[in-house]
PDB file of N, CA and C in Angstrom:
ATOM      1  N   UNK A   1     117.746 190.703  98.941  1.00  0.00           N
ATOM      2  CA  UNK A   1     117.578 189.378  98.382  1.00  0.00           C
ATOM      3  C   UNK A   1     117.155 188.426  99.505  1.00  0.00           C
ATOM      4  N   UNK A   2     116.492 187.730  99.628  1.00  0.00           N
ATOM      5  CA  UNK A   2     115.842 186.585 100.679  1.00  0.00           C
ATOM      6  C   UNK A   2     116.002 185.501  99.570  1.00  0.00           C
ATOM      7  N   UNK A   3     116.562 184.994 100.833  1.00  0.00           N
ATOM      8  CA  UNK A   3     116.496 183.300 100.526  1.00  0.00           C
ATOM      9  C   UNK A   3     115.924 182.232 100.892  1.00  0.00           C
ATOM     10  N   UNK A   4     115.569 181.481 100.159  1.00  0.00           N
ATOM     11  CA  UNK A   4     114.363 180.670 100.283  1.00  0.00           C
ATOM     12  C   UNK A   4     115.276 179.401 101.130  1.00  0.00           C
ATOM     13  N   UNK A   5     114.347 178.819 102.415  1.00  0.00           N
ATOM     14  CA  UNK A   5     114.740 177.987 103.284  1.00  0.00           C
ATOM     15  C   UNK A   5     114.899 176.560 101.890  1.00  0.00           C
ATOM     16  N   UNK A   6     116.245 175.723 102.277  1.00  0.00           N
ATOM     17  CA  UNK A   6     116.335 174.593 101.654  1.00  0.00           C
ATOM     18  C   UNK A   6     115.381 173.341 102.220  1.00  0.00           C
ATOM     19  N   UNK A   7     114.844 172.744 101.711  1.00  0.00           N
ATOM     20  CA  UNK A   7     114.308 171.308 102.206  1.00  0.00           C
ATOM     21  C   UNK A   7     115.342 170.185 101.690  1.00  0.00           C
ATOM     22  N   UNK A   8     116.158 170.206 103.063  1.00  0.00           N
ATOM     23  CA  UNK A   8     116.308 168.905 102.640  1.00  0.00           C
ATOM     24  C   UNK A   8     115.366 167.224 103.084  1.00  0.00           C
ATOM     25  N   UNK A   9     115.480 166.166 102.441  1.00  0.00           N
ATOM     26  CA  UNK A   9     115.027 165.292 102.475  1.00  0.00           C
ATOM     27  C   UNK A   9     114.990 164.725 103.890  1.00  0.00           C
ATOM     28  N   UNK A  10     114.116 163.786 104.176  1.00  0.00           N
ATOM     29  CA  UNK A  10     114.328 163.024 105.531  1.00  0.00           C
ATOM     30  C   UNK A  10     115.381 162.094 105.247  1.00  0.00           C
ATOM     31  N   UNK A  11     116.075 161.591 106.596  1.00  0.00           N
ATOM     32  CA  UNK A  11     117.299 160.284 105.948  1.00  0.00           C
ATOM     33  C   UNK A  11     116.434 159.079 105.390  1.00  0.00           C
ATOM     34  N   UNK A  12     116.885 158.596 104.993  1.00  0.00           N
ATOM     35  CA  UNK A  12     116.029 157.648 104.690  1.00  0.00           C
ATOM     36  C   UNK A  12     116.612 156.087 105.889  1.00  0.00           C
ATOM     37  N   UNK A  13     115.708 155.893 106.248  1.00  0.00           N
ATOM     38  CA  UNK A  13     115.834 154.469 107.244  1.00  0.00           C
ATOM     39  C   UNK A  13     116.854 153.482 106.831  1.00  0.00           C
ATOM     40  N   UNK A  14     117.331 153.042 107.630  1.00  0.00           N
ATOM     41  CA  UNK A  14     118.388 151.862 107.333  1.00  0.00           C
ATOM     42  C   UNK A  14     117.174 150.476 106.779  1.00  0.00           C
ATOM     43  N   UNK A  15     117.737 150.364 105.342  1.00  0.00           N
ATOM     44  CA  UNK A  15     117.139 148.984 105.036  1.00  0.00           C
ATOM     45  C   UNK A  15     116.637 147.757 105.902  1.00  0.00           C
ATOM     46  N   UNK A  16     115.415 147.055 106.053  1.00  0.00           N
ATOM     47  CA  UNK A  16     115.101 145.924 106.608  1.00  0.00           C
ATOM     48  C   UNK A  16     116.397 144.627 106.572  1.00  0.00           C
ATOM     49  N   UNK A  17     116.431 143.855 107.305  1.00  0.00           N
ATOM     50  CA  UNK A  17     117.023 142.665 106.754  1.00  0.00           C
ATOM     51  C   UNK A  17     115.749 141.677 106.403  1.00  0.00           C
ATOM     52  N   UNK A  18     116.405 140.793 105.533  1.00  0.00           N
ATOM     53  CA  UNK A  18     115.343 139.328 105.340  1.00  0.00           C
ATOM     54  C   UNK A  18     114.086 139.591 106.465  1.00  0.00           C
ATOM     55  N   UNK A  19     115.411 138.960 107.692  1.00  0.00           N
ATOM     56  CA  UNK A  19     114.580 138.358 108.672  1.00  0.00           C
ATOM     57  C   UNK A  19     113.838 139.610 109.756  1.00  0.00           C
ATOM     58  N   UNK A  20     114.293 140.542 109.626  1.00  0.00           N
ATOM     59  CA  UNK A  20     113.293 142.004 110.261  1.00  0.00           C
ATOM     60  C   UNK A  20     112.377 141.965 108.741  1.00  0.00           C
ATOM     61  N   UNK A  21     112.219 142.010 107.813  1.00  0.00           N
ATOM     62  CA  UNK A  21     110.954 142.173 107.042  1.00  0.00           C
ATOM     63  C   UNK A  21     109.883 140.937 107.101  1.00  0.00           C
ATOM     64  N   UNK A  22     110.852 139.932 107.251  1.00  0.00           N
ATOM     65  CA  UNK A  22     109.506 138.373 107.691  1.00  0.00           C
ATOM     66  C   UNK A  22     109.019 138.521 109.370  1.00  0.00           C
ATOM     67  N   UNK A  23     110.053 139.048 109.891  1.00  0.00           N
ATOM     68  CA  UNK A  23     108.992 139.148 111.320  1.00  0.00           C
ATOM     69  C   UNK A  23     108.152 140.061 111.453  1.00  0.00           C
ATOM     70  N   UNK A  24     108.210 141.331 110.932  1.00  0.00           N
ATOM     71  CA  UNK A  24     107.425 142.426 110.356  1.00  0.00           C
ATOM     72  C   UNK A  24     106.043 142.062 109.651  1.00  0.00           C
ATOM     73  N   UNK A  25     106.189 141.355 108.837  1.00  0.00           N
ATOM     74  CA  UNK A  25     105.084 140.916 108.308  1.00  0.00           C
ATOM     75  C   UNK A  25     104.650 139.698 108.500  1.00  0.00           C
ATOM     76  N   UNK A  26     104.765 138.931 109.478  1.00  0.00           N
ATOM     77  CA  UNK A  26     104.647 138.071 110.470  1.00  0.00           C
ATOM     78  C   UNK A  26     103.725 138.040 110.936  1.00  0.00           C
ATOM     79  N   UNK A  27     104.394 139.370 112.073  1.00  0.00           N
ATOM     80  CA  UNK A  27     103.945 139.817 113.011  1.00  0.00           C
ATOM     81  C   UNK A  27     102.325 140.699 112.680  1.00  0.00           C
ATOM     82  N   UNK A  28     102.090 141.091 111.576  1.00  0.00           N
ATOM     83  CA  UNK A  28     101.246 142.162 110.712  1.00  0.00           C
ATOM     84  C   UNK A  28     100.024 140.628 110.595  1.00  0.00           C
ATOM     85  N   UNK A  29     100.584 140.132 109.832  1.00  0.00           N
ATOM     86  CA  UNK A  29      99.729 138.388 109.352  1.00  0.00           C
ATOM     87  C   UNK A  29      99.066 138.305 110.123  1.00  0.00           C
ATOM     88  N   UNK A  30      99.851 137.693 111.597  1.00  0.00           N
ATOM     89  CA  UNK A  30      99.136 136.943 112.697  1.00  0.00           C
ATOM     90  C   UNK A  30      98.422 137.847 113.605  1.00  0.00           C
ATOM     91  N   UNK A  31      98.625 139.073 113.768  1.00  0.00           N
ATOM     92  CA  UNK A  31      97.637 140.104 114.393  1.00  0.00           C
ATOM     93  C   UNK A  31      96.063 140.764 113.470  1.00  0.00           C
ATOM     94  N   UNK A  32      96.707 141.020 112.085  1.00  0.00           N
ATOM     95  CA  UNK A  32      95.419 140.764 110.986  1.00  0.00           C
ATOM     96  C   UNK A  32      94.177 139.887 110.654  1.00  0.00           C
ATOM     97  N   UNK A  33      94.644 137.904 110.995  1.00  0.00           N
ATOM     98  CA  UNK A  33      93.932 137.474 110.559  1.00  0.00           C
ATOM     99  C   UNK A  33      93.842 136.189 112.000  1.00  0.00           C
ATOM    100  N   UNK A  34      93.908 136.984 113.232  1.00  0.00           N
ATOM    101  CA  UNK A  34      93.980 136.149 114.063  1.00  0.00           C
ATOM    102  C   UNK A  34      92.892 135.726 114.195  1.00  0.00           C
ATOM    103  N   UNK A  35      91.595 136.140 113.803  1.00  0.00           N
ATOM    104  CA  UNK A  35      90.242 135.877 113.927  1.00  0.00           C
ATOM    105  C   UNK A  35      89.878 135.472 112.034  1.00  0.00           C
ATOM    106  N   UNK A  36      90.436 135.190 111.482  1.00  0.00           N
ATOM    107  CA  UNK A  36      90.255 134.489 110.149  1.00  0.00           C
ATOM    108  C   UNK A  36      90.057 133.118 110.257  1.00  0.00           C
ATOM    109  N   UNK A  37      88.682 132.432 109.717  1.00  0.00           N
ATOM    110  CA  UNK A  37      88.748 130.950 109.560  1.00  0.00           C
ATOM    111  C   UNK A  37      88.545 130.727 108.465  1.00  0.00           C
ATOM    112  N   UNK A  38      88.688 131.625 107.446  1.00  0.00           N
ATOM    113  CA  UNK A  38      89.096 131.111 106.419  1.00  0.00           C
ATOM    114  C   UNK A  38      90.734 131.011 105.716  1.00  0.00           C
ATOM    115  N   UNK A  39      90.976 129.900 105.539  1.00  0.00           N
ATOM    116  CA  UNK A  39      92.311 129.640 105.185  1.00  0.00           C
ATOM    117  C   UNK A  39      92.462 130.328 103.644  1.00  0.00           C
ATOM    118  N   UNK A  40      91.879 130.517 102.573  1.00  0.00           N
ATOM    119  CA  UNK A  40      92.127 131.332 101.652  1.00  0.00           C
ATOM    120  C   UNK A  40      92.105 132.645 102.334  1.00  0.00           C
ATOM    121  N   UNK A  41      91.455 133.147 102.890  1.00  0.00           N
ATOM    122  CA  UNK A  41      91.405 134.253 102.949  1.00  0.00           C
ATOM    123  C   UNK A  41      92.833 135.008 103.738  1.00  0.00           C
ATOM    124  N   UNK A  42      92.821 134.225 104.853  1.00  0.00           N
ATOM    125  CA  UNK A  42      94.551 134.033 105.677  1.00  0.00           C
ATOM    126  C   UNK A  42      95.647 134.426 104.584  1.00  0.00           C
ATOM    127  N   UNK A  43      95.203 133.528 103.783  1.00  0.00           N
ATOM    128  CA  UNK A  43      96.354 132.912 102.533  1.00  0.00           C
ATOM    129  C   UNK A  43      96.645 134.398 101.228  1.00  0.00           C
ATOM    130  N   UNK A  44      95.576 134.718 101.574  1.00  0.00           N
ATOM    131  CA  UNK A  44      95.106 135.959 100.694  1.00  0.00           C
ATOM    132  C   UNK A  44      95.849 137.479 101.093  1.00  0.00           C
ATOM    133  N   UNK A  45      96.121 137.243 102.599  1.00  0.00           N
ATOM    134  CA  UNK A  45      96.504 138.718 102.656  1.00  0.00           C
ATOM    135  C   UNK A  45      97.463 139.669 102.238  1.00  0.00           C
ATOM    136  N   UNK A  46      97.829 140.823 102.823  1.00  0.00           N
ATOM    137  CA  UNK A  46      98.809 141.241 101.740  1.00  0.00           C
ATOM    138  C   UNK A  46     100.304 141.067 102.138  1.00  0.00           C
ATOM    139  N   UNK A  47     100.079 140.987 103.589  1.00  0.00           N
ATOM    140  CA  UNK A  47     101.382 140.259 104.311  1.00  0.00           C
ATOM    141  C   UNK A  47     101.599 138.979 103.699  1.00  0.00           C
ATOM    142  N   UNK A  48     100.993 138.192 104.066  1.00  0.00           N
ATOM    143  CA  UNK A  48     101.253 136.853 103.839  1.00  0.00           C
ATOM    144  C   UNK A  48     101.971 136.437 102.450  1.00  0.00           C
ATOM    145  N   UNK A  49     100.964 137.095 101.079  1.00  0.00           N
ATOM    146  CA  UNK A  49     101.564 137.348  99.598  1.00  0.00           C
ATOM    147  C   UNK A  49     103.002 137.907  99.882  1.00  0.00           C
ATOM    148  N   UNK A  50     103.405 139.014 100.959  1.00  0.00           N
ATOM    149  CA  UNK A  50     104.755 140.070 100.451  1.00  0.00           C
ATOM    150  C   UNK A  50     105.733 138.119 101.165  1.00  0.00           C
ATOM    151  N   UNK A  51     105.259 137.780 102.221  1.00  0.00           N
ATOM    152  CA  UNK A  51     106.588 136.718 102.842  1.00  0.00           C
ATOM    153  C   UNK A  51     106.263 135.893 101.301  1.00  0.00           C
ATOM    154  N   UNK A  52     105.341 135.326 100.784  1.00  0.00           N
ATOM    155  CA  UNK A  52     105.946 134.164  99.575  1.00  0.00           C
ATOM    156  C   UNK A  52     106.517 135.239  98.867  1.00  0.00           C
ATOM    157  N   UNK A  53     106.462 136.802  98.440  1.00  0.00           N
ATOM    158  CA  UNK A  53     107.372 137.397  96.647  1.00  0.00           C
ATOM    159  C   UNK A  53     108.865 137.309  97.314  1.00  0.00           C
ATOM    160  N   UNK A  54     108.755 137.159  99.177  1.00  0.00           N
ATOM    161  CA  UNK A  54     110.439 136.978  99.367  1.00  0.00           C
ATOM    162  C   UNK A  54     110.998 135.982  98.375  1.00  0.00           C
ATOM    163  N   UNK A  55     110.455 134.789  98.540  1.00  0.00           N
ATOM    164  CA  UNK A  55     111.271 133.684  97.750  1.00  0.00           C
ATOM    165  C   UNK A  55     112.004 132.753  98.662  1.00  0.00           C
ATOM    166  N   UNK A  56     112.907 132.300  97.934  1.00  0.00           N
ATOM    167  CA  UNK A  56     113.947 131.312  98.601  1.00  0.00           C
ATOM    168  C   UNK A  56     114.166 131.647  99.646  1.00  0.00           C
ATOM    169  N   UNK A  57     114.599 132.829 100.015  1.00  0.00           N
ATOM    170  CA  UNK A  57     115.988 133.109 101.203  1.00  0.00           C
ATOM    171  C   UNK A  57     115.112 133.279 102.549  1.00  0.00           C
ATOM    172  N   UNK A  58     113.442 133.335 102.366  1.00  0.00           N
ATOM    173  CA  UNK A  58     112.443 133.345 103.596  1.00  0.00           C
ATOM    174  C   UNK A  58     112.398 131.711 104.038  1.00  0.00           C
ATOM    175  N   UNK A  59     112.788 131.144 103.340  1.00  0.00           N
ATOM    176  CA  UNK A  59     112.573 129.369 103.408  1.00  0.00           C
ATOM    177  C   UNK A  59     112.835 129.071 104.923  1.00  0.00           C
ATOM    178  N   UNK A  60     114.167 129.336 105.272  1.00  0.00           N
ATOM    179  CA  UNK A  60     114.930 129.381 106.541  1.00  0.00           C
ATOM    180  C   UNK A  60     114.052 129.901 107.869  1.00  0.00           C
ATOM    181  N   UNK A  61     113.636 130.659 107.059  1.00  0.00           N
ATOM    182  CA  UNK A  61     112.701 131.997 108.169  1.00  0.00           C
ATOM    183  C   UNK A  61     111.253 131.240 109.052  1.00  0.00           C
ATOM    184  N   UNK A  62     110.764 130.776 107.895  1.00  0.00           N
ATOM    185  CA  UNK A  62     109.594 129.954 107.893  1.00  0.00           C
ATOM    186  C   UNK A  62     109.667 128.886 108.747  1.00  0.00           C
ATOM    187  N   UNK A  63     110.667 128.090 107.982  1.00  0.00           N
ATOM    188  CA  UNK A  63     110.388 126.557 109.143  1.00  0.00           C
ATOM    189  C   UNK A  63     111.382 127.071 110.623  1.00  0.00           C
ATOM    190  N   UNK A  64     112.294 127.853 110.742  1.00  0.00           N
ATOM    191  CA  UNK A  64     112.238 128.041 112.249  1.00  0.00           C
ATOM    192  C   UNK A  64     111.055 128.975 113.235  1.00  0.00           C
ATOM    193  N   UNK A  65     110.081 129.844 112.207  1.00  0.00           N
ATOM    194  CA  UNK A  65     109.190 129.801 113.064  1.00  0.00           C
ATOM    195  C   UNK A  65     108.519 128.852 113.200  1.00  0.00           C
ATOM    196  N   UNK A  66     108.363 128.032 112.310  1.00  0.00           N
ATOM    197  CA  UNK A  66     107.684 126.685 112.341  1.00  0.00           C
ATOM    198  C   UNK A  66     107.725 125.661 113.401  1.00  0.00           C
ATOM    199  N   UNK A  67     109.305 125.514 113.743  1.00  0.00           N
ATOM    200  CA  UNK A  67     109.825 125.228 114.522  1.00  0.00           C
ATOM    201  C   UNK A  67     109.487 125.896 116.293  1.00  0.00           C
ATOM    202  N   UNK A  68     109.438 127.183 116.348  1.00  0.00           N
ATOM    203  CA  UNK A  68     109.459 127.737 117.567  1.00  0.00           C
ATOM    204  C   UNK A  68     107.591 127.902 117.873  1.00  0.00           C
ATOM    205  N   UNK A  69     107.376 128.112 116.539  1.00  0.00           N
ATOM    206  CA  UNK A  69     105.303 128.737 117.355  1.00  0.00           C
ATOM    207  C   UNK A  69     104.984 128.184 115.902  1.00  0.00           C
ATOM    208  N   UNK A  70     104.334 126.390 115.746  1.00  0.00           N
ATOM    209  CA  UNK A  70     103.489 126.034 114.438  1.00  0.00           C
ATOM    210  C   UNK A  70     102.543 127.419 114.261  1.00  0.00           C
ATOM    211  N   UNK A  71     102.633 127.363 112.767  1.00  0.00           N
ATOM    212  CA  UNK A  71     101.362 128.003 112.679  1.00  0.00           C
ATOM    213  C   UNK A  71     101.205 127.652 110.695  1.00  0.00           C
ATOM    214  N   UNK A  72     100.366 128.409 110.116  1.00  0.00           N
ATOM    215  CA  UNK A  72      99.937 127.809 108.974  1.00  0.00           C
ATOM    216  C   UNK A  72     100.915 128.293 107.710  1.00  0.00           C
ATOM    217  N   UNK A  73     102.267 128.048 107.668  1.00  0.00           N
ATOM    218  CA  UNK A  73     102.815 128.346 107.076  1.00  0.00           C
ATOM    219  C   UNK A  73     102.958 127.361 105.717  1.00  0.00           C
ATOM    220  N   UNK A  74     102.472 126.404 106.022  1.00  0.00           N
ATOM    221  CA  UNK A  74     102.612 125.539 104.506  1.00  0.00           C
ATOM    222  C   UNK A  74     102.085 125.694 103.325  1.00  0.00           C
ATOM    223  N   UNK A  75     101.363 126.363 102.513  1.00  0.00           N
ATOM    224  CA  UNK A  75     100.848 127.037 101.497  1.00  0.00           C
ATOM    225  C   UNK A  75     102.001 128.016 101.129  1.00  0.00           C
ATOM    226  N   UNK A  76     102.368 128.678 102.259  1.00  0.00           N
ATOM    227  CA  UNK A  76     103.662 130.007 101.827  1.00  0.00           C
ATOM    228  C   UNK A  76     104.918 129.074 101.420  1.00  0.00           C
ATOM    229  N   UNK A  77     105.568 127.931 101.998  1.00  0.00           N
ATOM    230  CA  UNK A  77     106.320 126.872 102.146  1.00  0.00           C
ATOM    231  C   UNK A  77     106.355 125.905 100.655  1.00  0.00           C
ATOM    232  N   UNK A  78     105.038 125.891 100.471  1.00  0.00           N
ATOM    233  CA  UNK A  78     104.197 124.789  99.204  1.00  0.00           C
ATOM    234  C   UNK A  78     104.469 126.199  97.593  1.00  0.00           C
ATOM    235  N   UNK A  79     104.207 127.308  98.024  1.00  0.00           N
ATOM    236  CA  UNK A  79     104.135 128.288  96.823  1.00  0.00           C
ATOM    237  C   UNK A  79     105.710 128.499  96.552  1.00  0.00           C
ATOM    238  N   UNK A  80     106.294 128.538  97.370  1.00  0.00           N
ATOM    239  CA  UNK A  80     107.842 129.043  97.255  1.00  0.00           C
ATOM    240  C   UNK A  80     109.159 128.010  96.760  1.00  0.00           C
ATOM    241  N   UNK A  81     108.874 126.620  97.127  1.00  0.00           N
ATOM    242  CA  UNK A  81     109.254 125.408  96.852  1.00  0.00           C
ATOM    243  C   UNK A  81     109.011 124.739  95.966  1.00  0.00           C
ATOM    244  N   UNK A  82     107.732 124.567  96.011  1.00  0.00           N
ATOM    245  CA  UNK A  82     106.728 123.560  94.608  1.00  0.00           C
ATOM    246  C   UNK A  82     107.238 122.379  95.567  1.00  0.00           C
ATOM    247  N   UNK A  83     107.123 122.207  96.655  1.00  0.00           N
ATOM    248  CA  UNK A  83     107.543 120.825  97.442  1.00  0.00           C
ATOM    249  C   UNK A  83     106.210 120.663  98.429  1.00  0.00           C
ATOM    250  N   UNK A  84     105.962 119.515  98.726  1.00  0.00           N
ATOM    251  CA  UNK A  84     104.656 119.547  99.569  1.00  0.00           C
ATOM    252  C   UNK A  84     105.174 117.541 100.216  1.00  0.00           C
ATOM    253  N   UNK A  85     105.630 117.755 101.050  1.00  0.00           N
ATOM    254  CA  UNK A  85     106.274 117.033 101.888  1.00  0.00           C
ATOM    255  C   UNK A  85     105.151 116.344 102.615  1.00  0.00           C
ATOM    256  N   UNK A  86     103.919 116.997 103.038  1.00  0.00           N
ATOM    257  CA  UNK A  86     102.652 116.492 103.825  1.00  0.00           C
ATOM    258  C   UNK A  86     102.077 115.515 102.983  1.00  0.00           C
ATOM    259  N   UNK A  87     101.874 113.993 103.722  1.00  0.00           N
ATOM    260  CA  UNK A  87     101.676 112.734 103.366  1.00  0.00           C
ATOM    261  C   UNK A  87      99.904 113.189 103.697  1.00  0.00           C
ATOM    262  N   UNK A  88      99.046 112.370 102.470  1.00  0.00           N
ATOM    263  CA  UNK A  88      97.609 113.007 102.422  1.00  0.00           C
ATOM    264  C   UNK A  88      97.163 112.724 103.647  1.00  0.00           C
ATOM    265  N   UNK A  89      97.221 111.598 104.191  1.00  0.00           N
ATOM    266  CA  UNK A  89      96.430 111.345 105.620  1.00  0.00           C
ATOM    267  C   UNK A  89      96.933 112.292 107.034  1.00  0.00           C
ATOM    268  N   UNK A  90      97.835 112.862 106.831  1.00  0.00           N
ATOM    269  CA  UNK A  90      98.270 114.263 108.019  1.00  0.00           C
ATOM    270  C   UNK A  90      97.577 115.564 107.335  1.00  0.00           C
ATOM    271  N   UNK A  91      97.681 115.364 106.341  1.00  0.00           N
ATOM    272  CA  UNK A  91      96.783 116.601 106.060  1.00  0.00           C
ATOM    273  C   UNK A  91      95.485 116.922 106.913  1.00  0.00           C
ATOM    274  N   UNK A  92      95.672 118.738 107.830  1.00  0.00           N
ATOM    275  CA  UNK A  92      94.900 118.650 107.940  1.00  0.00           C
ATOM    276  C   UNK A  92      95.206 118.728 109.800  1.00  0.00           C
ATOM    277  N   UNK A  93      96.199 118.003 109.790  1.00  0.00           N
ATOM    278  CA  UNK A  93      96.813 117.877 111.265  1.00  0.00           C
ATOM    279  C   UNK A  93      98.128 118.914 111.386  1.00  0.00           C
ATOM    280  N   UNK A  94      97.982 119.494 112.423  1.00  0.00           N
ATOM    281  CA  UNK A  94      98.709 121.090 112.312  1.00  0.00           C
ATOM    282  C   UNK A  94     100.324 120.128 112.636  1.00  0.00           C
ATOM    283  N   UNK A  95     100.076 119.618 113.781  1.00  0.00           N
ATOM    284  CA  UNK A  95     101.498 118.848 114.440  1.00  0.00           C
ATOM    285  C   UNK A  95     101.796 118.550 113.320  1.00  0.00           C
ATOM    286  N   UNK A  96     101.266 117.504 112.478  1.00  0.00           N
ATOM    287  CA  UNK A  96     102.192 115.981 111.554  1.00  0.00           C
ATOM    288  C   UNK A  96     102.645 116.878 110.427  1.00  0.00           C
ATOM    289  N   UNK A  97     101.779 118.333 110.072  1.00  0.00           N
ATOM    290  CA  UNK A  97     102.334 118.657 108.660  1.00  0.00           C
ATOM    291  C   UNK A  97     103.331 119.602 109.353  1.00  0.00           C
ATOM    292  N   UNK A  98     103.475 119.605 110.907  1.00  0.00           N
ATOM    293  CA  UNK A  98     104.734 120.795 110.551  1.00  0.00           C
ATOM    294  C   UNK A  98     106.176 119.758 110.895  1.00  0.00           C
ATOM    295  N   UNK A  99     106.074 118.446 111.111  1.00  0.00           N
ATOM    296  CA  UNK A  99     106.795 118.120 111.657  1.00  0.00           C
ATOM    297  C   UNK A  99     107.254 117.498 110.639  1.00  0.00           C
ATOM    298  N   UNK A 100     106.660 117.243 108.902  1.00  0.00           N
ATOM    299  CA  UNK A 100     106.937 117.010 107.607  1.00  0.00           C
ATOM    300  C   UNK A 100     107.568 118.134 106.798  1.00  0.00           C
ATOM    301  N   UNK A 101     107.348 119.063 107.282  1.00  0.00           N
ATOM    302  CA  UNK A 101     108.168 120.510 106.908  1.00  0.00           C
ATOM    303  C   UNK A 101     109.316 120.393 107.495  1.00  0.00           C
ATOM    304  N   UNK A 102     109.268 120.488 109.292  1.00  0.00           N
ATOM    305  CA  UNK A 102     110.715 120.512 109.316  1.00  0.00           C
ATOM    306  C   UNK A 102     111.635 119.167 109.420  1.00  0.00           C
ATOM    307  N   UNK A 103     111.467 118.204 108.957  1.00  0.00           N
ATOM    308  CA  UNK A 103     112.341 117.297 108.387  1.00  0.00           C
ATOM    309  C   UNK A 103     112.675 117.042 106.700  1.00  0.00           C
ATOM    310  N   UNK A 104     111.648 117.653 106.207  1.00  0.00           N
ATOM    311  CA  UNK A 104     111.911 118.348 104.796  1.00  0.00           C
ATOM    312  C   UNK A 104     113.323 118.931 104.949  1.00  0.00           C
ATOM    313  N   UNK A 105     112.734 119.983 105.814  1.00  0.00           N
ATOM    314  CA  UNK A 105     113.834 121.353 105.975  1.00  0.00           C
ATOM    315  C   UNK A 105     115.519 120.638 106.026  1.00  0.00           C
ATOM    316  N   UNK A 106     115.029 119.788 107.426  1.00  0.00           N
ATOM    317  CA  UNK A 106     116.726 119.279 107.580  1.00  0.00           C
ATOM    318  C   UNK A 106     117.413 118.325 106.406  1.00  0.00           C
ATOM    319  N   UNK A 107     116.290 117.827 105.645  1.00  0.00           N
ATOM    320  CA  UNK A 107     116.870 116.766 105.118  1.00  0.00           C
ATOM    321  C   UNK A 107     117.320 117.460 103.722  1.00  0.00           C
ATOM    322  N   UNK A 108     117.745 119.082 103.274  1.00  0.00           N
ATOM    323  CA  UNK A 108     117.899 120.163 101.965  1.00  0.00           C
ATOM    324  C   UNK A 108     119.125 120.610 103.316  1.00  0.00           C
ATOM    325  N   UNK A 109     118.890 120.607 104.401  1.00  0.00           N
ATOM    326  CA  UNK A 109     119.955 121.628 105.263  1.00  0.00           C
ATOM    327  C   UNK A 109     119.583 122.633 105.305  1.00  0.00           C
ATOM    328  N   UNK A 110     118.438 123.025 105.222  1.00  0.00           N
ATOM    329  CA  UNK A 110     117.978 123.877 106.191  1.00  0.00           C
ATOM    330  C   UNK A 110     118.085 124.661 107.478  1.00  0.00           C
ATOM    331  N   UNK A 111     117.918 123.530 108.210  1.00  0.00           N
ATOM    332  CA  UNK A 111     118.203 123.647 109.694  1.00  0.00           C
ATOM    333  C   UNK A 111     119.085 123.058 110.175  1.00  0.00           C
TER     334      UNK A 111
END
């Protein structure tokens, strides 16, 4: 009688947290579309889409990178909220709209 070798499965990986899956795909974003000038298209990718299906609990995530390295997070910020804090005449200005985000942020407790 021969017996046939068992397969077992690979382990499976210890789950991401929140904030290891937003720097993950962050990190994926800003190396992907570092040469993107188009802002839909930025806006479009498949990273960028997975940080807004996070939802709420990326909110936090966002404006402290916001906080540490601006970058174009307000569309992901604007889709997840329905809040758009940027006064029309900063629009447009990377500083004034992130600095309308994160006093947004503090003023919910955020940060």
């Amino acid at each position: 009688m021969s017996s046939v070798p068992v397969q077992r499965p690979a382990p499976t990986p210890p789950a991401e947290s929140p904030d290891e899956k937003f720097r993950r795909l962050a990190r994926t974003w800003r190396e992907q579309t570092a040469y993107v000038s188009s802002s839909t298209q930025m806006f479009a990718h498949p990273a960028y889409q997975e940080i807004i299906r996070m939802g709420e609990p990326v909110v936090p995530l966002l404006l402290q990178d916001l906080e540490q390295e601006p970058d174009h997070w307000f569309h992901a910020l604007r889709s997840i909220t329905g809040a758009n804090p940027v006064l029309a005449e900063e629009s447009g200005n990377l500083d004034k709209m992130t600095a309308a985000w994160l006093r947004w942020g503090r003023e919910r407790g955020y940060r």
